[in-house]
Protein backbone atom coordinates (compact mmCIF):
# COMPACT_ATOMS: atom_id res chain seq x y z
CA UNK A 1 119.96 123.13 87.71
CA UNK A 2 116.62 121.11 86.95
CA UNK A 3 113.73 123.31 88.31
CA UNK A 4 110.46 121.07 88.58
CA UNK A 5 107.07 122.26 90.71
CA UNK A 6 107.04 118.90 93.00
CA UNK A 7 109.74 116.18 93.50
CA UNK A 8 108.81 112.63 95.15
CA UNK A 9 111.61 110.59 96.16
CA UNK A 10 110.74 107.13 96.32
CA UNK A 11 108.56 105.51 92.94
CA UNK A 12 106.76 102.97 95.90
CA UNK A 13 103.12 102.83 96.13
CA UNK A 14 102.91 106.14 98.21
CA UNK A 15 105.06 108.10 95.85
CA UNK A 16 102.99 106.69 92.46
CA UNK A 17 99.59 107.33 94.08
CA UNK A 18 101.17 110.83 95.04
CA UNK A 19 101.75 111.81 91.66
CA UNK A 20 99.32 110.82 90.31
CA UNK A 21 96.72 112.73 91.92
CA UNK A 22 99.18 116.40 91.46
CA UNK A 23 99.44 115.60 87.93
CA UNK A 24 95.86 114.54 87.66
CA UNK A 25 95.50 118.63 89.00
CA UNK A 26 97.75 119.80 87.05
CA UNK A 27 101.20 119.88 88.74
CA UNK A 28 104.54 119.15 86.86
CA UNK A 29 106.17 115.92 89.12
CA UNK A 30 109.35 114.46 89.12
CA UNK A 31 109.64 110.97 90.60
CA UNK A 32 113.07 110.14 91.55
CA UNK A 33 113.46 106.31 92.14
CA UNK A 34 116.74 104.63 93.53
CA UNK A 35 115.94 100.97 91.66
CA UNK A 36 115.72 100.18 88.44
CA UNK A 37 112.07 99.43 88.64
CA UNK A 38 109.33 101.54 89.95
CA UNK A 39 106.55 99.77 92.41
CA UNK A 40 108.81 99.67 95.54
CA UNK A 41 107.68 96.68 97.49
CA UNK A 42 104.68 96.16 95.42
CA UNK A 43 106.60 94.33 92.97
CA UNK A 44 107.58 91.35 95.08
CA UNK A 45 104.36 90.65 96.71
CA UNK A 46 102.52 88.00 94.93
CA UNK A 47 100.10 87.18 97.07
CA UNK A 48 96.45 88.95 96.93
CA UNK A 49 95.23 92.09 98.91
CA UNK A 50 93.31 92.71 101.48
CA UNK A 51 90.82 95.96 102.21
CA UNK A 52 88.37 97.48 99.95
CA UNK A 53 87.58 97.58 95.77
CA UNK A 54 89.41 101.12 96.00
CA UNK A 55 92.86 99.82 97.77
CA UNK A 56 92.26 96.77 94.91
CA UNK A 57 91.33 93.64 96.90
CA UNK A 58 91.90 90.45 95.67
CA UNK A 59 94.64 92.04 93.22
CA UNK A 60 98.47 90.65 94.08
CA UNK A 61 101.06 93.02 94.79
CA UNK A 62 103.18 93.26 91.33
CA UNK A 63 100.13 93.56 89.71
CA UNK A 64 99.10 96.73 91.87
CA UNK A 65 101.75 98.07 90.93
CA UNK A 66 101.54 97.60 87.18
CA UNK A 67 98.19 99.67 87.89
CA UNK A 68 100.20 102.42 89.68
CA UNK A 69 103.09 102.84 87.39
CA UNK A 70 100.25 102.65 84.33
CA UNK A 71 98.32 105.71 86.02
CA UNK A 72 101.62 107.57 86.20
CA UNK A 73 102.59 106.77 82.10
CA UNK A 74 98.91 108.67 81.08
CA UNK A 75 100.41 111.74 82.86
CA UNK A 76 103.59 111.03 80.51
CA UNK A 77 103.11 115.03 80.19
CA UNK A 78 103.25 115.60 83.53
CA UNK A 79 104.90 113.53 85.10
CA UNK A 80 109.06 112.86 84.78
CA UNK A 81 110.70 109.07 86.31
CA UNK A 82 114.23 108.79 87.49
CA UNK A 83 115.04 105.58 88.03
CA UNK A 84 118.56 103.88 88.87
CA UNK A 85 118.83 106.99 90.90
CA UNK A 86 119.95 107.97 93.97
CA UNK A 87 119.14 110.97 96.25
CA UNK A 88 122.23 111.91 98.06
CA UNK A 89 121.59 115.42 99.21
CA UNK A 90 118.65 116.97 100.10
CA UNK A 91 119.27 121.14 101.18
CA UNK A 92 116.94 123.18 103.29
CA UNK A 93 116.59 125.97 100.20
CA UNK A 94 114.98 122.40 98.39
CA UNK A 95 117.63 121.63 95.99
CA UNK A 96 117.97 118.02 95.87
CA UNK A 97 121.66 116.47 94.59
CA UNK A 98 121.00 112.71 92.77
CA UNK A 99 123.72 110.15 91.15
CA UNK A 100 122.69 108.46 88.14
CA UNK A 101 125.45 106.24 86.14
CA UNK A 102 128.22 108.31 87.88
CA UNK A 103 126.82 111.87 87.27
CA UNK A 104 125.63 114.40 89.63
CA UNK A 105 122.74 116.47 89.03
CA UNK A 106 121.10 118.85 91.17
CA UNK A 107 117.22 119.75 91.28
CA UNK A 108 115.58 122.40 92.81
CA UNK A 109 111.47 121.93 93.88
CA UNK A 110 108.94 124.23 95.05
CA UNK A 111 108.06 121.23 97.42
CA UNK A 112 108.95 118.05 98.03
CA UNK A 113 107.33 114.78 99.13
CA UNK A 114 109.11 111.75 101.07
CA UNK A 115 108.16 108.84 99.95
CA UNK A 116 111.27 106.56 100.91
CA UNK A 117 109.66 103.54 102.75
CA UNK A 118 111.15 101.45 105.18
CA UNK A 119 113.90 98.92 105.60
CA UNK A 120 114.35 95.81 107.71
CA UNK A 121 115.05 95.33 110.99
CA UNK A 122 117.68 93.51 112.11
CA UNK A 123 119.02 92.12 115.34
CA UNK A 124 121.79 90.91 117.36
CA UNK A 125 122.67 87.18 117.44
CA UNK A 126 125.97 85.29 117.20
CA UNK A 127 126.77 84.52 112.96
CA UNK A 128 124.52 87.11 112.09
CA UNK A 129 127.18 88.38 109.10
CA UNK A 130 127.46 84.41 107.94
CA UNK A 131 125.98 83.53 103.80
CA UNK A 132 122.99 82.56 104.14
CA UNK A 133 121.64 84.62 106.46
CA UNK A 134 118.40 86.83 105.05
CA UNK A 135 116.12 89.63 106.10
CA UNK A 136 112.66 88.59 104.33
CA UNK A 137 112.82 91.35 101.94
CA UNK A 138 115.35 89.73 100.37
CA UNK A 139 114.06 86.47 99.92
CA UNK A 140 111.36 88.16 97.91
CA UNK A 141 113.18 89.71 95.83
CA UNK A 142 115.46 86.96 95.06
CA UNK A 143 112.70 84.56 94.33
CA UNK A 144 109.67 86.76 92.73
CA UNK A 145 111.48 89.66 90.60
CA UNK A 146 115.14 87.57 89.81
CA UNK A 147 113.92 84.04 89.96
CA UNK A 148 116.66 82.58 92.16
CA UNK A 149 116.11 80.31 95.00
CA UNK A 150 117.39 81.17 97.57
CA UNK A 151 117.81 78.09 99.38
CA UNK A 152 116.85 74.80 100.48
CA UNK A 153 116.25 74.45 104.17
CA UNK A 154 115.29 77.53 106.31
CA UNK A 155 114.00 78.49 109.45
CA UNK A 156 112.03 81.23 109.50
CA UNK A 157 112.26 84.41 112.50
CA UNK A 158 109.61 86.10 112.79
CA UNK A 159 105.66 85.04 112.75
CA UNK A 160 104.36 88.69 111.56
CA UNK A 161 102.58 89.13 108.19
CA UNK A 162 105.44 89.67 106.25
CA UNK A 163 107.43 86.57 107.53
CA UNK A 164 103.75 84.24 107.12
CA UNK A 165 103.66 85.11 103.52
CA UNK A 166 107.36 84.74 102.77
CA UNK A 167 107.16 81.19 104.43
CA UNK A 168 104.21 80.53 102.13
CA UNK A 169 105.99 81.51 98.87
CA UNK A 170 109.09 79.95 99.83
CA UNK A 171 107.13 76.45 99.92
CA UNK A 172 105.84 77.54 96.44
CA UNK A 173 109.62 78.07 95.31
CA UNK A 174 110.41 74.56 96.88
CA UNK A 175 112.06 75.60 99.97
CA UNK A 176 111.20 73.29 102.94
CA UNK A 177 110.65 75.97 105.86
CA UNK A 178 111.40 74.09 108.81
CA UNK A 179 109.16 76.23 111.21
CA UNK A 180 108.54 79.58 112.18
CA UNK A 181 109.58 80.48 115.48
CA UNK A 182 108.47 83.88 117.22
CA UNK A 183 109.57 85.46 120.36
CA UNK A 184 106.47 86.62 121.31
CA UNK A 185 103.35 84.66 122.99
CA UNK A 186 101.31 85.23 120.12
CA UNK A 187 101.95 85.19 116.49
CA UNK A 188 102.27 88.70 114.92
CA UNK A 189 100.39 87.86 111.67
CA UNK A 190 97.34 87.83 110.67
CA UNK A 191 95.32 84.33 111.14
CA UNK A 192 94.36 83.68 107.88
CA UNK A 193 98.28 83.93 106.80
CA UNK A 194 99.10 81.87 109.84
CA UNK A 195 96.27 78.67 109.14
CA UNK A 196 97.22 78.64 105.36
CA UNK A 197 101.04 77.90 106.32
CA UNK A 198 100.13 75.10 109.16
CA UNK A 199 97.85 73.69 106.41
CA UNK A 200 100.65 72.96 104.18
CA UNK A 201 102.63 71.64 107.47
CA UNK A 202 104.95 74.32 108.49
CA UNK A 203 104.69 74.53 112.00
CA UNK A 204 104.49 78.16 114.06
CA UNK A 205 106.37 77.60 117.73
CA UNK A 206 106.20 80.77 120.10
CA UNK A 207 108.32 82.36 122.49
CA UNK A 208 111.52 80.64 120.82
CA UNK A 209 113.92 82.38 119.08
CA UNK A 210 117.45 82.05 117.36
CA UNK A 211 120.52 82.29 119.85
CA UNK A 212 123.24 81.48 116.63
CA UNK A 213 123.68 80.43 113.22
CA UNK A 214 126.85 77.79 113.07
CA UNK A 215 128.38 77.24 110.02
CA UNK A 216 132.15 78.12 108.54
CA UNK A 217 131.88 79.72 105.10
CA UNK A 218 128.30 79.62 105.00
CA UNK A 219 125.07 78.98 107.27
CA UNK A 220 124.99 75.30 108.04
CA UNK A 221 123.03 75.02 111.17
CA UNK A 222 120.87 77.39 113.69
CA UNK A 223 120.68 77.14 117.28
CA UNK A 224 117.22 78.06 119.16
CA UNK A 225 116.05 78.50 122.19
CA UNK A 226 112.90 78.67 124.05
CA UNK A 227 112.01 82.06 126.48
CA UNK A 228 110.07 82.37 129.64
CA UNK A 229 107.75 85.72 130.13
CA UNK A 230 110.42 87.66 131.08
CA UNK A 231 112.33 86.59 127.82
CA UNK A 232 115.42 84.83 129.18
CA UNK A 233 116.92 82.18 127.68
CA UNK A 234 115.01 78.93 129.35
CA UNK A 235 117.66 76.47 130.68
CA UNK A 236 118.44 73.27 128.49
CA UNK A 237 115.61 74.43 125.76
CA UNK A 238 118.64 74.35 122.78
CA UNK A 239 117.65 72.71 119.83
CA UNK A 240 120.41 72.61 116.71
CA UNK A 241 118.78 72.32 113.16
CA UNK A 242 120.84 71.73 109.87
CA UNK A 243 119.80 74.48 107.64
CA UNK A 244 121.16 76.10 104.90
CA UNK A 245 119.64 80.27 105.58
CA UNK A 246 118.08 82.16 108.16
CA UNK A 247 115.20 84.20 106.93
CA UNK A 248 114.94 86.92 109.48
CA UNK A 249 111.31 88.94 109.20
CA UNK A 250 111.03 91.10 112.68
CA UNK A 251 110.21 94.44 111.19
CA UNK A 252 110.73 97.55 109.13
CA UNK A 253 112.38 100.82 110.15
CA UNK A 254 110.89 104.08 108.75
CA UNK A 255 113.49 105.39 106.05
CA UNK A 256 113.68 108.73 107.44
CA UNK A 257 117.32 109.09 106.83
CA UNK A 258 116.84 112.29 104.11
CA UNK A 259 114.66 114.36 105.92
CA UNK A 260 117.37 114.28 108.77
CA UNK A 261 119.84 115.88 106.41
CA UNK A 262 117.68 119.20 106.76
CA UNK A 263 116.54 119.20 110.20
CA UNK A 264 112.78 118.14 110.24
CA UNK A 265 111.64 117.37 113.61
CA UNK A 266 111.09 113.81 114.17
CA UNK A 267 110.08 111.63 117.54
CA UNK A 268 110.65 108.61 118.29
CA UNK A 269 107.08 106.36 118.07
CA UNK A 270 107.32 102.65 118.73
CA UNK A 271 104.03 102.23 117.47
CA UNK A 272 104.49 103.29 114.25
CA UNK A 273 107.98 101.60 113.92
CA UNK A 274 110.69 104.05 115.59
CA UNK A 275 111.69 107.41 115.00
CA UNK A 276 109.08 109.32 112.19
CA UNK A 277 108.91 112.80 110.84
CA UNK A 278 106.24 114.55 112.82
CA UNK A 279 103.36 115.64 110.48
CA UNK A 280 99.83 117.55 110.71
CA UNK A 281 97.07 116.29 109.43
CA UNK A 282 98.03 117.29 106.09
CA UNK A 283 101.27 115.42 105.93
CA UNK A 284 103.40 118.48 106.16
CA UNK A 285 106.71 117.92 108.16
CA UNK A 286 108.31 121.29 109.95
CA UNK A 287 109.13 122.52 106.92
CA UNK A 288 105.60 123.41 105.43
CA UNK A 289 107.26 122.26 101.06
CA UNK A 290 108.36 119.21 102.68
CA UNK A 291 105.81 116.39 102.79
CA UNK A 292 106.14 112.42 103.53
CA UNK A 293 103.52 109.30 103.21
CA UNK A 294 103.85 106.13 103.51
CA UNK A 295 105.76 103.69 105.22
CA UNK A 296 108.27 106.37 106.34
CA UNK A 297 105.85 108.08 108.22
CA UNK A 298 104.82 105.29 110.22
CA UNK A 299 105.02 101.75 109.14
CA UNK A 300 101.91 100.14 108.08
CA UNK A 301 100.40 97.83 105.20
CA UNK A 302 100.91 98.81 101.10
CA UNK A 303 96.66 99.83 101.09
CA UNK A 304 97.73 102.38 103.50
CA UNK A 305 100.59 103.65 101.56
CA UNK A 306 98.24 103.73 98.50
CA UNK A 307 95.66 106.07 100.37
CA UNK A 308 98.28 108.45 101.74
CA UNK A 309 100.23 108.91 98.92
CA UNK A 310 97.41 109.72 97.22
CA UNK A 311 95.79 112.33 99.68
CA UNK A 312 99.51 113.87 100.33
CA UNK A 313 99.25 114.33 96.52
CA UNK A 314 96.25 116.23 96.56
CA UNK A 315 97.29 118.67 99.69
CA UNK A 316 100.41 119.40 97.91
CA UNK A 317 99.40 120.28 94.64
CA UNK A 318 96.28 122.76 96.18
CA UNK A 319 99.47 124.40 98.55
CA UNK A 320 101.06 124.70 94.89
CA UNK A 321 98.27 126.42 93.61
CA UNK A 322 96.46 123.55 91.11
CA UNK A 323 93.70 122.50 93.42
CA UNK A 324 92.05 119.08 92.04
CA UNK A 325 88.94 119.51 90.24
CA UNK A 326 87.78 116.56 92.67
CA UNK A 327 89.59 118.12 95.97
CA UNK A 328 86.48 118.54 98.70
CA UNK A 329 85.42 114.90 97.34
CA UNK A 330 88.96 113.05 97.29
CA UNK A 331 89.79 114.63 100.97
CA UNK A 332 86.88 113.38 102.45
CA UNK A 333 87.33 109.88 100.87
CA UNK A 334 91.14 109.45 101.20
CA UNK A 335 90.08 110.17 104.85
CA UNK A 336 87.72 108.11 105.68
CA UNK A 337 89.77 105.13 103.37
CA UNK A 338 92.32 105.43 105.99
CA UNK A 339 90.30 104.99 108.95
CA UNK A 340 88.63 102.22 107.51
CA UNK A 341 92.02 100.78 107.01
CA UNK A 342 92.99 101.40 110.50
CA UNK A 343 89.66 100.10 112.32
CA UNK A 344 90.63 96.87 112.51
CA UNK A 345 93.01 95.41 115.43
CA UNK A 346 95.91 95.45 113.47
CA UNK A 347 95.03 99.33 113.06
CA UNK A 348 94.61 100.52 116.92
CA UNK A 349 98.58 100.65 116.99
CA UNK A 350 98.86 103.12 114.43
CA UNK A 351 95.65 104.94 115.57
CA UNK A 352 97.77 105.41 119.13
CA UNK A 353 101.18 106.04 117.17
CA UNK A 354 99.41 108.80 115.76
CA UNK A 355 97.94 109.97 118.70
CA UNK A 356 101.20 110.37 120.81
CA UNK A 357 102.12 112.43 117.60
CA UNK A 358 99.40 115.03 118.44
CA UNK A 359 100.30 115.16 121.62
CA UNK A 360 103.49 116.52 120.41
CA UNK A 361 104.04 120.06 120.79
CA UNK A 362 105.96 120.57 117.24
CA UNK A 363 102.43 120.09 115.47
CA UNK A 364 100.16 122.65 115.00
């Protein structure tokens, strides 16, 4: 048995910034990391941030998290990395079972912090299982950590930010993106996402969306179709395409798989992307050792992930006994980071997620 003060599963933005800040007070951190890599999503995303100086504007993504896993290696100390590991149990008495190159170990925490992200959404549509057809995610990581291309022609589902900036680096990579077609009245994305892509001619079409992909061994067409306002299928609106993939970006599901394994009391929050662990204001779960930020918690941008990973970090290491040196200033500016975060329009639906999560009678 490996006995360590505070395990984070998941070595993505949250779960860096997270132990950074308890080894920064003092607290002996294991980050356990199912990839090979640390930086989570970070590491595809080469496009620039948004937000402030502190959530690093105008930095892109991989190198964010070059900054992140660098503040992590000065805490070499402090702080232990897992990688190519996976968590496979996690046990209410906070031993945690992993598998790394066909070996079990098991770990046992004085708390714990959930850092596990999200994963795509999918839906139904006839083909769906066909080559060629991609959630967004994928794409990125195929073309901006492995270098492959992942195609030639593709349509692209989905007009939110994710599937705007995948569009945009799949013209950089040479794919011609045929259009973007959204389900929805209005596109999901920000604007500023949405002009640079018409600029370099990819067209963004509204309330269309794909009924099929056609193709025997592989994707070789897609069929779409237009919707009214009550989203049925609007009669002789089919248009076939010849394409060779299907990039599908309609959004991400909180990963709260783990935490179900020992009971922690979760609701289900559209807003903040489906069923989520319900936390105080502290990012405690149910089970007081048992924390979660980021993505899993409610699905939002990476600067947000940054901020609460880094606040969770600080809560958990003063419940552990190592209060930061900093702690009265860092709470109040981890804080007020995230409401600045959230004050824009993009930010009222996880201001009402986490409203309804108040409401609920679990917190306290």
């Amino acid at each position: 048995m490996i006995f360590k003060d505070l395990v984070i599963i998941g070595g993505g933005p949250a779960g860096l910034s997270a132990a950074k800040i308890a080894a920064e007070a003092g607290v002996s951190c294991l980050i356990i990391e199912r990839d090979p890599f640390l930086g989570g999503q970070l590491i595809k995303q080469t496009h620039m941030f948004f937000g402030s100086e502190k959530q690093y504007a105008k930095t892109r993504g991989l190198d964010i998290a070059k900054i992140l896993i660098d503040d992590c290696l000065k805490h070499q100390d402090l702080i232990e990395i897992m990688t190519s590991t996976t968590v496979v149990g996690l046990y209410k008495d906070k031993v945690i079972t992993t598998l790394h190159d066909d070996t079990y170990n098991k770990i046992k925490a004085k708390s714990i912090i959930v850092s596990t992200g999200a994963s795509e959404r999918f839906f139904a549509f006839e083909n769906n299982d066909l080559p060629g057809v991609y959630g967004a995610g994928a794409v990125q990581t195929l073309m901006n950590v492995y270098g492959v291309k992942p195609a030639d022609k593709v349509i692209m589902v989905g007009s939110g930010n994710i599937g705007l900036i995948v569009s945009y680096q799949l013209h950089q990579a040479g794919v011609k993106v045929l259009k973007v077609i959204e389900a929805a009245s209005n596109i999901g994305g920000y604007k500023v996402h949405a002009s640079k892509i018409r600029r370099i001619g990819i067209p963004i079409e509204t309330r269309k969306t794909i009924k099929r992909a056609i193709g025997k061994d592989k994707v070789e067409q897609v069929e779409i179709v237009s919707l009214d306002d009550d989203w049925n299928i609007v009669d002789n609106s089919s248009e076939i395409i010849d394409v060779d993939a299907v990039c599908i970006s309609v959004g991400l599901i909180p990963q709260r798989n783990l935490l179900s394994m020992i009971d922690i009391k979760t609701k289900f929050i559209k807003e903040l992307g489906g069923i989520v662990p319900i936390i105080n204001e502290d990012h405690q779960t149910s089970d007081k050792d048992v924390y979660v930020c980021g993505d899993v918690s409610g699905v939002e941008e990476a600067s947000s992930a940054i901020v609460e990973g880094y606040y969770t970090g600080l809560i958990a290491a003063r419940n552990l006994g190592k209060e930061h040196q900093d702690f009265k200033t860092l709470n109040i500016d981890y804080k007020n980071q995230l409401l600045n975060l959230r004050s824009g329009p993009f930010g009222k639906k996880t201001l009402k997620g986490l409203e309804i999560m108040k409401e609920d009678a679990n917190v306290k």
